[in-house]
C-alpha atoms as a PDB file:
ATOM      1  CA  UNK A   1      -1.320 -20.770   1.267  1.00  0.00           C
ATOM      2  CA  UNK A   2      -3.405 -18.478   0.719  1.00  0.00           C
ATOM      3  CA  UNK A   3      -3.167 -14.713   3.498  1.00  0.00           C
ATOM      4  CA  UNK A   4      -5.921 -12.998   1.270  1.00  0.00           C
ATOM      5  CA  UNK A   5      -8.531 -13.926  -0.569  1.00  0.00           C
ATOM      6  CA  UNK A   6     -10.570 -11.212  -1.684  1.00  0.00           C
ATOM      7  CA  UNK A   7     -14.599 -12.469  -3.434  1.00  0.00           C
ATOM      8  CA  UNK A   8     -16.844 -10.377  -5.298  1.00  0.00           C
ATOM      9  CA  UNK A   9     -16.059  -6.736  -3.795  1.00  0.00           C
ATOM     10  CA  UNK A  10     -18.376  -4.118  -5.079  1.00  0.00           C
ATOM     11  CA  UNK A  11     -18.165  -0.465  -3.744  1.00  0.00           C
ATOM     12  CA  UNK A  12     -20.573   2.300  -4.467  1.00  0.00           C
ATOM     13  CA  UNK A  13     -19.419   5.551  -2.946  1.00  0.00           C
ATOM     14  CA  UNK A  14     -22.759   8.168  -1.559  1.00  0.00           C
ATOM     15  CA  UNK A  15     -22.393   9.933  -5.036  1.00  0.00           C
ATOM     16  CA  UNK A  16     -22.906   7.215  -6.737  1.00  0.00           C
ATOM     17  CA  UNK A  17     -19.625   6.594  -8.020  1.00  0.00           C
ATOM     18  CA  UNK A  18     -18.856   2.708  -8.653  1.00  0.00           C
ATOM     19  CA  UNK A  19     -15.037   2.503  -7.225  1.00  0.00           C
ATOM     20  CA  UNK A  20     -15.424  -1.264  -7.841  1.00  0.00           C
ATOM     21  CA  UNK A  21     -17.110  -3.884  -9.620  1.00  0.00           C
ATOM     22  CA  UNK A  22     -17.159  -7.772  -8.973  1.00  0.00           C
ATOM     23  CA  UNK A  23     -12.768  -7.897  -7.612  1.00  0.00           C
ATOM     24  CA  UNK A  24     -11.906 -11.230  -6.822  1.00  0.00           C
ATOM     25  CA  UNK A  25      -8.469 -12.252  -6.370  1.00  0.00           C
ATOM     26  CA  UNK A  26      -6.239 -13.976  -3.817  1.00  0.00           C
ATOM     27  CA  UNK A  27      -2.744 -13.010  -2.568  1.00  0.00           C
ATOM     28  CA  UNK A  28      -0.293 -16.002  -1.153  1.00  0.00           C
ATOM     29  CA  UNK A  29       1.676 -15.516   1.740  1.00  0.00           C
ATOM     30  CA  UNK A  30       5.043 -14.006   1.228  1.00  0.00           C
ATOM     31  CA  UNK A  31       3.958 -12.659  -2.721  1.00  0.00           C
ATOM     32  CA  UNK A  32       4.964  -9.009  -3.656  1.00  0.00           C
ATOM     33  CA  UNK A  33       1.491  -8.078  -5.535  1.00  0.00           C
ATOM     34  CA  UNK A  34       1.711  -4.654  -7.389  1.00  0.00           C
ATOM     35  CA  UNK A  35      -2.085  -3.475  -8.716  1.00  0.00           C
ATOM     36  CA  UNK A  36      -1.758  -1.138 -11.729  1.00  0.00           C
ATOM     37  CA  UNK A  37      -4.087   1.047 -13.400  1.00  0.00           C
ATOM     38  CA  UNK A  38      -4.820   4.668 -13.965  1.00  0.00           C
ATOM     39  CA  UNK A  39      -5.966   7.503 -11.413  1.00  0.00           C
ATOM     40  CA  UNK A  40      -9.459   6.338 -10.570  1.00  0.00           C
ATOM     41  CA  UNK A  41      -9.262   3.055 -11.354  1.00  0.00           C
ATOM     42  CA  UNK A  42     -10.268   2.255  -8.027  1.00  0.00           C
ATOM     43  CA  UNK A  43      -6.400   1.192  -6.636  1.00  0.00           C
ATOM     44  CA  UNK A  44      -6.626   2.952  -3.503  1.00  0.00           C
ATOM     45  CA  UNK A  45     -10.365   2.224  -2.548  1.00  0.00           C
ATOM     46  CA  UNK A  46      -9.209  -1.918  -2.932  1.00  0.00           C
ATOM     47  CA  UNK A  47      -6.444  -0.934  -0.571  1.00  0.00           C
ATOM     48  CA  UNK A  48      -8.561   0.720   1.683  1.00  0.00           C
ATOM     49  CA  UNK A  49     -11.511  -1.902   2.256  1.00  0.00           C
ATOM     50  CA  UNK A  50      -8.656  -4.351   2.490  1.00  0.00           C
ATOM     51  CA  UNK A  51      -7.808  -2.688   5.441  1.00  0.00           C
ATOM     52  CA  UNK A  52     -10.997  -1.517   6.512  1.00  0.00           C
ATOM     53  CA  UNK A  53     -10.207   2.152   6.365  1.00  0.00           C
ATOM     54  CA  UNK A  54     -13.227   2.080   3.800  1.00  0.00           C
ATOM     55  CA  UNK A  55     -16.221  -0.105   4.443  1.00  0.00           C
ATOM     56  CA  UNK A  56     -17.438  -2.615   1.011  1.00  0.00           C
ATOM     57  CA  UNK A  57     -20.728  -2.628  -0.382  1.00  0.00           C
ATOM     58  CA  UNK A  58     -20.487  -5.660  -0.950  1.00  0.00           C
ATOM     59  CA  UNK A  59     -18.178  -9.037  -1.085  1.00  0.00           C
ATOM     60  CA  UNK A  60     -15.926 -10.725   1.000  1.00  0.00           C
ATOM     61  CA  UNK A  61     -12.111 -10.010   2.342  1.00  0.00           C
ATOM     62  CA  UNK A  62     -10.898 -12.740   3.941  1.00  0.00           C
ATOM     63  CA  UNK A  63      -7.109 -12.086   5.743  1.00  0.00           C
ATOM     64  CA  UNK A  64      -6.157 -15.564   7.885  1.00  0.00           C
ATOM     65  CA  UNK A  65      -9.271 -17.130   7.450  1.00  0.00           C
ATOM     66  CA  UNK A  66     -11.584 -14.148   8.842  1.00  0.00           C
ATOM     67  CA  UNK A  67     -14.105 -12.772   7.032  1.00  0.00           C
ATOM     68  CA  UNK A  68     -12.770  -9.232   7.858  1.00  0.00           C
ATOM     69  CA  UNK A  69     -15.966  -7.796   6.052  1.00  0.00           C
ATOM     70  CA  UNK A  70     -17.853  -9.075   8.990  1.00  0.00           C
ATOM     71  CA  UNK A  71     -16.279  -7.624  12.081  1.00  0.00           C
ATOM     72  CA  UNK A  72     -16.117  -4.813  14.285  1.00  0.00           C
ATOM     73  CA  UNK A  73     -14.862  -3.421  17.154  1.00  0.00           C
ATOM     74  CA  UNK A  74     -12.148  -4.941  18.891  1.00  0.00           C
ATOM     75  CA  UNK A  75     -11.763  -7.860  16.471  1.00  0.00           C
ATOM     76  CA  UNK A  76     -11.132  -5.345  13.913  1.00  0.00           C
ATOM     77  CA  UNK A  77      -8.920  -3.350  15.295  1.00  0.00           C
ATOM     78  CA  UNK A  78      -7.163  -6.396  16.711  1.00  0.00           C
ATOM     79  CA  UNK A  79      -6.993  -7.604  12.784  1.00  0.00           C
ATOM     80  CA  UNK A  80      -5.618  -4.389  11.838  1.00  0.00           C
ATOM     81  CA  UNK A  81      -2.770  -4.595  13.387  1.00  0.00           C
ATOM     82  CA  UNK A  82      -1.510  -7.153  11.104  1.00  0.00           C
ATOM     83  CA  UNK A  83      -2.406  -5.005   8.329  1.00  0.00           C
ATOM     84  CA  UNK A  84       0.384  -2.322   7.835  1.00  0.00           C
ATOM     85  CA  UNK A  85      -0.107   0.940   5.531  1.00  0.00           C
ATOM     86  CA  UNK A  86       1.944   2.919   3.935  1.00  0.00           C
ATOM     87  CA  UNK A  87       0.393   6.039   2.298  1.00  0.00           C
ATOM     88  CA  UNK A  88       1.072   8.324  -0.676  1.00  0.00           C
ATOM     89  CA  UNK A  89       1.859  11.351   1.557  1.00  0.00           C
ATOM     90  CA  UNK A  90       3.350   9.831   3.784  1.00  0.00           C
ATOM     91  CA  UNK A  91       0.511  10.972   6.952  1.00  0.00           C
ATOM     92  CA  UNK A  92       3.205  11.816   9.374  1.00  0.00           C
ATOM     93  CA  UNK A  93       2.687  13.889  12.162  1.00  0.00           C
ATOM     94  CA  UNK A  94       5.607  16.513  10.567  1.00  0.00           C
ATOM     95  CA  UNK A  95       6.152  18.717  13.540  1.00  0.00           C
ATOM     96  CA  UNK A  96       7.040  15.494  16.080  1.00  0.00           C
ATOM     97  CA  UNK A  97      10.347  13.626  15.600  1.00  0.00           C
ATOM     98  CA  UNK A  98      10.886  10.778  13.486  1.00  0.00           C
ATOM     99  CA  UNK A  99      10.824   8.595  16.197  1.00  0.00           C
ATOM    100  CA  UNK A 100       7.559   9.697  17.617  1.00  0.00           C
ATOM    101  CA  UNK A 101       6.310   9.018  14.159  1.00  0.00           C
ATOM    102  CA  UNK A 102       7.828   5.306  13.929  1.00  0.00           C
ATOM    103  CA  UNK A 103       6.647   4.596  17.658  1.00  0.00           C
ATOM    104  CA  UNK A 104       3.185   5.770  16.847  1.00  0.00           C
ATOM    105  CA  UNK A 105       2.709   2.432  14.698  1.00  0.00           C
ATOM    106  CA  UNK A 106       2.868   0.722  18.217  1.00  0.00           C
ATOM    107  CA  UNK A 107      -0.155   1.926  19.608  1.00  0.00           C
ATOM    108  CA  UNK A 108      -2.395  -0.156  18.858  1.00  0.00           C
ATOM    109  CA  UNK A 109      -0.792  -2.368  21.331  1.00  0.00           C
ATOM    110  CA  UNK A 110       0.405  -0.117  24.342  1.00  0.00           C
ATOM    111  CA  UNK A 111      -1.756   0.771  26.899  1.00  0.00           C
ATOM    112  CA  UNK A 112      -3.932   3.823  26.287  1.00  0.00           C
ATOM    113  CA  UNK A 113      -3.038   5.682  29.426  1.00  0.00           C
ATOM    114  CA  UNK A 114       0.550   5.514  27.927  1.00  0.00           C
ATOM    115  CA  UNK A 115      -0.192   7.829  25.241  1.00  0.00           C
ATOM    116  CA  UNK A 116      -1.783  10.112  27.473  1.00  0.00           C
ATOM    117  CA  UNK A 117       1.113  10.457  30.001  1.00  0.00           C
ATOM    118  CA  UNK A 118       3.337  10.424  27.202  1.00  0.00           C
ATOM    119  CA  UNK A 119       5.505   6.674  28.506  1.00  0.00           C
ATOM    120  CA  UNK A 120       7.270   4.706  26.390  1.00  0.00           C
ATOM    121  CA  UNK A 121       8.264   1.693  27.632  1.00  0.00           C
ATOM    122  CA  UNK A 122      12.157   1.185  26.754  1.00  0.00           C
ATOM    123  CA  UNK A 123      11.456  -2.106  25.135  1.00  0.00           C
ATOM    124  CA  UNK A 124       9.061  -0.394  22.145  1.00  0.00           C
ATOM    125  CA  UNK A 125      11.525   2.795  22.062  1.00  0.00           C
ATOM    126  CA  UNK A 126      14.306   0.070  21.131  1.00  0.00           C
ATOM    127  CA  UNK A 127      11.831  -1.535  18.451  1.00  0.00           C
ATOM    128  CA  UNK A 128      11.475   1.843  17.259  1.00  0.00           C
ATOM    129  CA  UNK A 129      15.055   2.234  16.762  1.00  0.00           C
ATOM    130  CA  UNK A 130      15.710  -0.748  15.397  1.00  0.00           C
ATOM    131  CA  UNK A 131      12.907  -0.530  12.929  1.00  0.00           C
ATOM    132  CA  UNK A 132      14.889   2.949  11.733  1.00  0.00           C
ATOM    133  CA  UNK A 133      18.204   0.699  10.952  1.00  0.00           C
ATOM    134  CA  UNK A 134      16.158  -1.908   9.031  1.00  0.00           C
ATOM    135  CA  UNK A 135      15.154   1.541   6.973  1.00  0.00           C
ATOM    136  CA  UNK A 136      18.881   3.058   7.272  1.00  0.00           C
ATOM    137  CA  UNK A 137      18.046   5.877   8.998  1.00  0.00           C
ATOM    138  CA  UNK A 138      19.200   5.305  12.808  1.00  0.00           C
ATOM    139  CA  UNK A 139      20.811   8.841  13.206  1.00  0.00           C
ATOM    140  CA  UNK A 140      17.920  10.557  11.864  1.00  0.00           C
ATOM    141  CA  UNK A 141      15.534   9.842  15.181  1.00  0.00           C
ATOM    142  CA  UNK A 142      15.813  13.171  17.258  1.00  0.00           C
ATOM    143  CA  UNK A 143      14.829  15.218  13.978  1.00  0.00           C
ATOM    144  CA  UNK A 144      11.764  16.643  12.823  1.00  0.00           C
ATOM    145  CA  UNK A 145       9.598  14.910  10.678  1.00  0.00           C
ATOM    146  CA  UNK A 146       9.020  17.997   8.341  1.00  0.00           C
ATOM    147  CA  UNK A 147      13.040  18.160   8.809  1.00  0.00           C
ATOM    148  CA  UNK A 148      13.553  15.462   6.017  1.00  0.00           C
ATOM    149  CA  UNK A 149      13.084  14.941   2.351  1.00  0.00           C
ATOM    150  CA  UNK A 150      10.043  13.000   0.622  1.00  0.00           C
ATOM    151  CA  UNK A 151      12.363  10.013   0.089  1.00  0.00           C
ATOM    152  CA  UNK A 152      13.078  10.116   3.837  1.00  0.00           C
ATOM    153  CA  UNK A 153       9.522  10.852   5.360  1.00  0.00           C
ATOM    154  CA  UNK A 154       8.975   7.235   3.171  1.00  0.00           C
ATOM    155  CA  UNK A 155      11.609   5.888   5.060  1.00  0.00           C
ATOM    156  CA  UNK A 156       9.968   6.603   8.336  1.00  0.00           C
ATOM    157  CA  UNK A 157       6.568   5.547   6.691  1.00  0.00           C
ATOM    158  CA  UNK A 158       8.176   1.995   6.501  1.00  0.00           C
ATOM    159  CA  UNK A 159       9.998   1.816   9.449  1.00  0.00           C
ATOM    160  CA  UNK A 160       6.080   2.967  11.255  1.00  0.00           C
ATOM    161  CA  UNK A 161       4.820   0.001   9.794  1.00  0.00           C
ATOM    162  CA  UNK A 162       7.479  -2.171  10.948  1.00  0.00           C
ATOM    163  CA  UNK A 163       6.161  -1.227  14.253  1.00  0.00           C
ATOM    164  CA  UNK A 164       2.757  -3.376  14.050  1.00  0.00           C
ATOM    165  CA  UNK A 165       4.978  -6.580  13.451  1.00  0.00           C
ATOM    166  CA  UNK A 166       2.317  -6.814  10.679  1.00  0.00           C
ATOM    167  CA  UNK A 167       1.570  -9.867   8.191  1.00  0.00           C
ATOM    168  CA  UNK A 168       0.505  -7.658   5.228  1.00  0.00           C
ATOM    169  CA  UNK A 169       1.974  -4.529   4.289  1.00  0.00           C
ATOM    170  CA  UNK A 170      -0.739  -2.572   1.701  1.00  0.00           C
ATOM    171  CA  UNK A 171       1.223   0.692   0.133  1.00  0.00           C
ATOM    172  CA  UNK A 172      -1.066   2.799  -1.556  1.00  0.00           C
ATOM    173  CA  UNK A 173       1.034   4.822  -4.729  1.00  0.00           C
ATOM    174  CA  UNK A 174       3.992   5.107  -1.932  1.00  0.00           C
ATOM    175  CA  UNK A 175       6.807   6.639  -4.187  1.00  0.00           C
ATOM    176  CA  UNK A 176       4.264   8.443  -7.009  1.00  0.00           C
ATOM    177  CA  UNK A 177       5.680  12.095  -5.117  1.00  0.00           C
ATOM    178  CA  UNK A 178       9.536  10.687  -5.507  1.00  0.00           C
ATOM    179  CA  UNK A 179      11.566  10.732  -8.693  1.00  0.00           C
ATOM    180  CA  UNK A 180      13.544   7.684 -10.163  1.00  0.00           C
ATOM    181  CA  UNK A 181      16.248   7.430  -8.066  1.00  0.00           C
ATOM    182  CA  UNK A 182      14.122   7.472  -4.986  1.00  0.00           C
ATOM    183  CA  UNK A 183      11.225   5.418  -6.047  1.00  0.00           C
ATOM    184  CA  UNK A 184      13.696   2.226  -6.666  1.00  0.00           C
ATOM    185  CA  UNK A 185      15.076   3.299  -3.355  1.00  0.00           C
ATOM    186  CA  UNK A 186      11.692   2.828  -1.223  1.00  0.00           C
ATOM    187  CA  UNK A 187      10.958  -0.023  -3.454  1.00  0.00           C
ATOM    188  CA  UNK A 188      14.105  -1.769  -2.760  1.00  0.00           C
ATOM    189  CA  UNK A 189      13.155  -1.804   1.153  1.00  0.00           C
ATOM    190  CA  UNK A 190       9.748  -3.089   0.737  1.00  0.00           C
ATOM    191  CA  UNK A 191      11.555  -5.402  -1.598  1.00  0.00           C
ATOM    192  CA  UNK A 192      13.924  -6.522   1.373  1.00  0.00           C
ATOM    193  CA  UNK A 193      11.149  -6.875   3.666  1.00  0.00           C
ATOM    194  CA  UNK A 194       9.058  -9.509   1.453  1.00  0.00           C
ATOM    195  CA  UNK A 195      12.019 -11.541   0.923  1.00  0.00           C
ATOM    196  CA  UNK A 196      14.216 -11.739   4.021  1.00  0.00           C
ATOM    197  CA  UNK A 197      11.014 -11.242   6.540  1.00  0.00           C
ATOM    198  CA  UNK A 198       8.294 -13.167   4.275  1.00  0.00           C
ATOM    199  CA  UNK A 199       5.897 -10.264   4.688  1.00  0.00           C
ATOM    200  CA  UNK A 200       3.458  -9.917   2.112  1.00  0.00           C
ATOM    201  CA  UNK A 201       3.222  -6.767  -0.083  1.00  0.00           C
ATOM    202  CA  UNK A 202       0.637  -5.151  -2.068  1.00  0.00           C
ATOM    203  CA  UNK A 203       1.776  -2.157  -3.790  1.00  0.00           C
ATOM    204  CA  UNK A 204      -0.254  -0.300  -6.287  1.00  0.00           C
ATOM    205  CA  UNK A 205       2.092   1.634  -9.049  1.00  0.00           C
ATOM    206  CA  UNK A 206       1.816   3.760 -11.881  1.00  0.00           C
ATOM    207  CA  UNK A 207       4.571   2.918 -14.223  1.00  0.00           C
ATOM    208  CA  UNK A 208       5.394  -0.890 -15.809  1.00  0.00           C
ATOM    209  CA  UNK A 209       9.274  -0.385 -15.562  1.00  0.00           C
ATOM    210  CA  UNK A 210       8.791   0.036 -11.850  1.00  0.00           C
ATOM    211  CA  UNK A 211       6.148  -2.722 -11.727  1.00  0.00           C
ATOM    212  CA  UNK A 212       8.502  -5.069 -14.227  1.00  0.00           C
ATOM    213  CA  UNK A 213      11.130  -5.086 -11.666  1.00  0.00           C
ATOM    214  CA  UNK A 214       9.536  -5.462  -8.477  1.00  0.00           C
ATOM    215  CA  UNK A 215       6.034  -6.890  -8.896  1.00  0.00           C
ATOM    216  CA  UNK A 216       6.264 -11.395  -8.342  1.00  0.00           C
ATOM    217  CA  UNK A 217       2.368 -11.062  -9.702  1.00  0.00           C
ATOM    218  CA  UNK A 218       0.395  -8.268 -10.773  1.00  0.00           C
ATOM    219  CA  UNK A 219      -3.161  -7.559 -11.217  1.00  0.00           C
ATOM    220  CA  UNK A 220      -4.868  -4.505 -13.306  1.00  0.00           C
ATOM    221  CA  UNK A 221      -8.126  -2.576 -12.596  1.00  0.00           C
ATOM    222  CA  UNK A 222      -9.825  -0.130 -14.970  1.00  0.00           C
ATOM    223  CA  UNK A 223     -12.580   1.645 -14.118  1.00  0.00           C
ATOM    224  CA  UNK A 224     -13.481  -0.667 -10.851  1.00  0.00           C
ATOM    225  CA  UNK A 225     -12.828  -4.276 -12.865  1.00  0.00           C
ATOM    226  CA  UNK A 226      -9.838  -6.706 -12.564  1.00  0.00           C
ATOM    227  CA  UNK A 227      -9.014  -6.507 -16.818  1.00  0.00           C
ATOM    228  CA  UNK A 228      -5.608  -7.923 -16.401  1.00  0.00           C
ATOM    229  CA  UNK A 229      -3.756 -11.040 -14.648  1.00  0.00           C
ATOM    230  CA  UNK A 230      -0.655 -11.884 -15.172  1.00  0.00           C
ATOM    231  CA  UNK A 231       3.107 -12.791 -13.564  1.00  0.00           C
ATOM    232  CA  UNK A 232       6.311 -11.027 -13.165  1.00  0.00           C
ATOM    233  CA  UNK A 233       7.055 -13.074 -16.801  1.00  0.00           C
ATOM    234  CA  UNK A 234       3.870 -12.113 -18.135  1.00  0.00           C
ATOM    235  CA  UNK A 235       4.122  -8.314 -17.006  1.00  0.00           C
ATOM    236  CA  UNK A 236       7.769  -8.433 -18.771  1.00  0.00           C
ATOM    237  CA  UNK A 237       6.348  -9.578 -22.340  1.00  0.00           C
ATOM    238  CA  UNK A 238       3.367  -7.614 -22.130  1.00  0.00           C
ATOM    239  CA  UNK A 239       1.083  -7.229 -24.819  1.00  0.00           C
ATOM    240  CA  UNK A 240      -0.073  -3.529 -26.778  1.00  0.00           C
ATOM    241  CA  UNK A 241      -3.302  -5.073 -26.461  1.00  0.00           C
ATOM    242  CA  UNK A 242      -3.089  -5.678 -22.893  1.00  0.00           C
ATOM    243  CA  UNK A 243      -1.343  -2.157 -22.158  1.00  0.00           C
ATOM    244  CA  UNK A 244      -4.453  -0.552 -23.646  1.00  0.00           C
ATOM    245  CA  UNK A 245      -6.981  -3.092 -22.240  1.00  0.00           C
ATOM    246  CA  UNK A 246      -5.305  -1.823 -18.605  1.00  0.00           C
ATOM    247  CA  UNK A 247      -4.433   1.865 -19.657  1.00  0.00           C
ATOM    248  CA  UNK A 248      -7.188   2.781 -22.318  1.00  0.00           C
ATOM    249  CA  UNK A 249      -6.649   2.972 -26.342  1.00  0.00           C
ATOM    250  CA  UNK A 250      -5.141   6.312 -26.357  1.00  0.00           C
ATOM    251  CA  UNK A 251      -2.626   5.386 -23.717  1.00  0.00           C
ATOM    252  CA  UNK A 252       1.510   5.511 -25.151  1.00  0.00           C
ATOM    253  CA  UNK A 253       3.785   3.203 -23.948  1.00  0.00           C
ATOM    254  CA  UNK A 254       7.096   5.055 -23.018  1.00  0.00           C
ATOM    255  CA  UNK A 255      10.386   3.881 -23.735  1.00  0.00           C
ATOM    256  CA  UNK A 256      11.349   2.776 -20.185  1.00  0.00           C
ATOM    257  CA  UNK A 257       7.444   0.759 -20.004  1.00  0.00           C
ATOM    258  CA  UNK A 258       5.634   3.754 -18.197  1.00  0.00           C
ATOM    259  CA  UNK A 259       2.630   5.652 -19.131  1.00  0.00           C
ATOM    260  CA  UNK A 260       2.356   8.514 -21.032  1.00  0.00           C
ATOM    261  CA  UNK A 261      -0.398  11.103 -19.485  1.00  0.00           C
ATOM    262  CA  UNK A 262      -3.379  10.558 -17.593  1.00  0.00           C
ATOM    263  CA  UNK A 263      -5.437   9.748 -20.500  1.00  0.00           C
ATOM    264  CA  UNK A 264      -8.584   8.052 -18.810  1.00  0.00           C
ATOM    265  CA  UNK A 265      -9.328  11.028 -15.973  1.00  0.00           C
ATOM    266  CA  UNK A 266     -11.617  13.191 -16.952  1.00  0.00           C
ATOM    267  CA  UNK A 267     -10.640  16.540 -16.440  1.00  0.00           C
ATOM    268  CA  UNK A 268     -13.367  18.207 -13.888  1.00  0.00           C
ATOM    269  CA  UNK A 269     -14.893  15.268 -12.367  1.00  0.00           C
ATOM    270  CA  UNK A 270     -14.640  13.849  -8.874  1.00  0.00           C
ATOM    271  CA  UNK A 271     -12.869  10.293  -9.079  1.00  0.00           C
ATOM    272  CA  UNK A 272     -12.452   7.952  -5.888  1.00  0.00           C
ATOM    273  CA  UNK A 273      -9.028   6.494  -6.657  1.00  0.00           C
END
């Protein structure tokens, strides 16, 4: 069954920039869906009106049957709490403690006079903690956020978006700041997630050997347009043709299945990612 179904999305940016052109794709439930492609291929914009966080041109997202292009207010926000993000840079608040952070993706349901007297109710503080287990990370609550490492701050990224009890988790380039080590690390916990809670993930990702490893489907944008679909067999066997239909012909395939250089960003000009 499909959770998302996304028809025909177009979206033109005030300078005129065409982020993307004519997406159409659907997502099952329970699928871990990585979307690759270069800076500027439009990655994080599709992440972003999936979400809402940018508004479409054009086209259709539906999440659970609702046309989520098509409401507002409440209903939206009441929608987006089923749809979890995890960011880049993490967008923690770095001088509160890690569990503020994590306890922070529980507002959308408290009451709002509870974040102005500062009351947790014990119940979501437990969540909270919990959610920092799931993420291994129990003994790290009472610390500052700017306290830990990039790998960590990730950590607490996931264990935010645990908080929303969400459907759909979107992670937008979540370990492109961590090395190797790390970035299999935060991967491996989203991993965890789709598997043993059935949550769906769509991850966006640089580099094939990451994308090879984790990715049950992927889907590749260049320059706004889906140019590649394929599954986790496909991704394994793919193609130089393909590689440069996603990447660009002057693209090099690295030993490991990454990407060598940011060959399709122009240097100078303003790109919406």
């Amino acid at each position: 069954m499909a959770i998302l179904k996304v028809e025909n999305l177009y979206k033109v940016y005030e300078d005129g920039t065409q982020a993307l052109k004519d997406v159409s794709f659907e997502v099952e439930e329970g699928e871990f869906l990585v979307v690759i492609g270069l800076s500027g291929s439009g990655k994080s914009t599709l992440l972003r009106c999936i979400n809402r966080l940018v508004t479409p041109t054009s086209g259709h997202i539906w999440f659970n049957g609702v046309d989520i292009t098509r409401i507002h207010g409440k209903r939206l926000r009441e929608t987006r709490r089923e749809i979890a993000m995890i960011f880049q840079q993490f967008n923690l608040v770095k001088r509160s403690k890690v569990i503020t952070n994590v306890i922070s993706g529980r507002l959308g349901y408290m009451n709002p006079l509870w974040s102005l007297t500062g009351y947790v109710p014990p119940k979501v503080r437990e969540d909270a903690m919990q959610a920092l287990r799931q993420v291994g990370m129990p003994e790290k609550y009472n610390n500052r956020a700017d306290a830990l490492s990039g790998g960590q701050q990730q950590r607490v990224g996931i264990a935010r978006a645990l908080m929303q009890n969400p459907k759909l988790i979107l992670a937008d380039e979540p370990v492109a700041s961590l090395d190797p080590v790390l970035a299999h690390s935060i991967l491996d916990y989203l991993e965890k997630l789709n598997k043993e809670r059935g949550l769906t993930v769509i991850c966006s990702l640089h580099y094939l050997d990451l994308v090879q490893r984790y990715a049950t489907r992927v889907i590749g944008l260049r320059q706004g347009e889906v140019v590649y679909r394929g599954s986790r067999e496909d991704i394994q066997r793919i193609t130089d043709k393909e590689f440069r239909q996603i990447y660009g012909e002057e693209a090099q395939r690295l030993g490991g299945g990454g990407i060598l250089g940011e060959v399709s960003t122009i240097e100078g000009a303003t790109t919406h990612e």
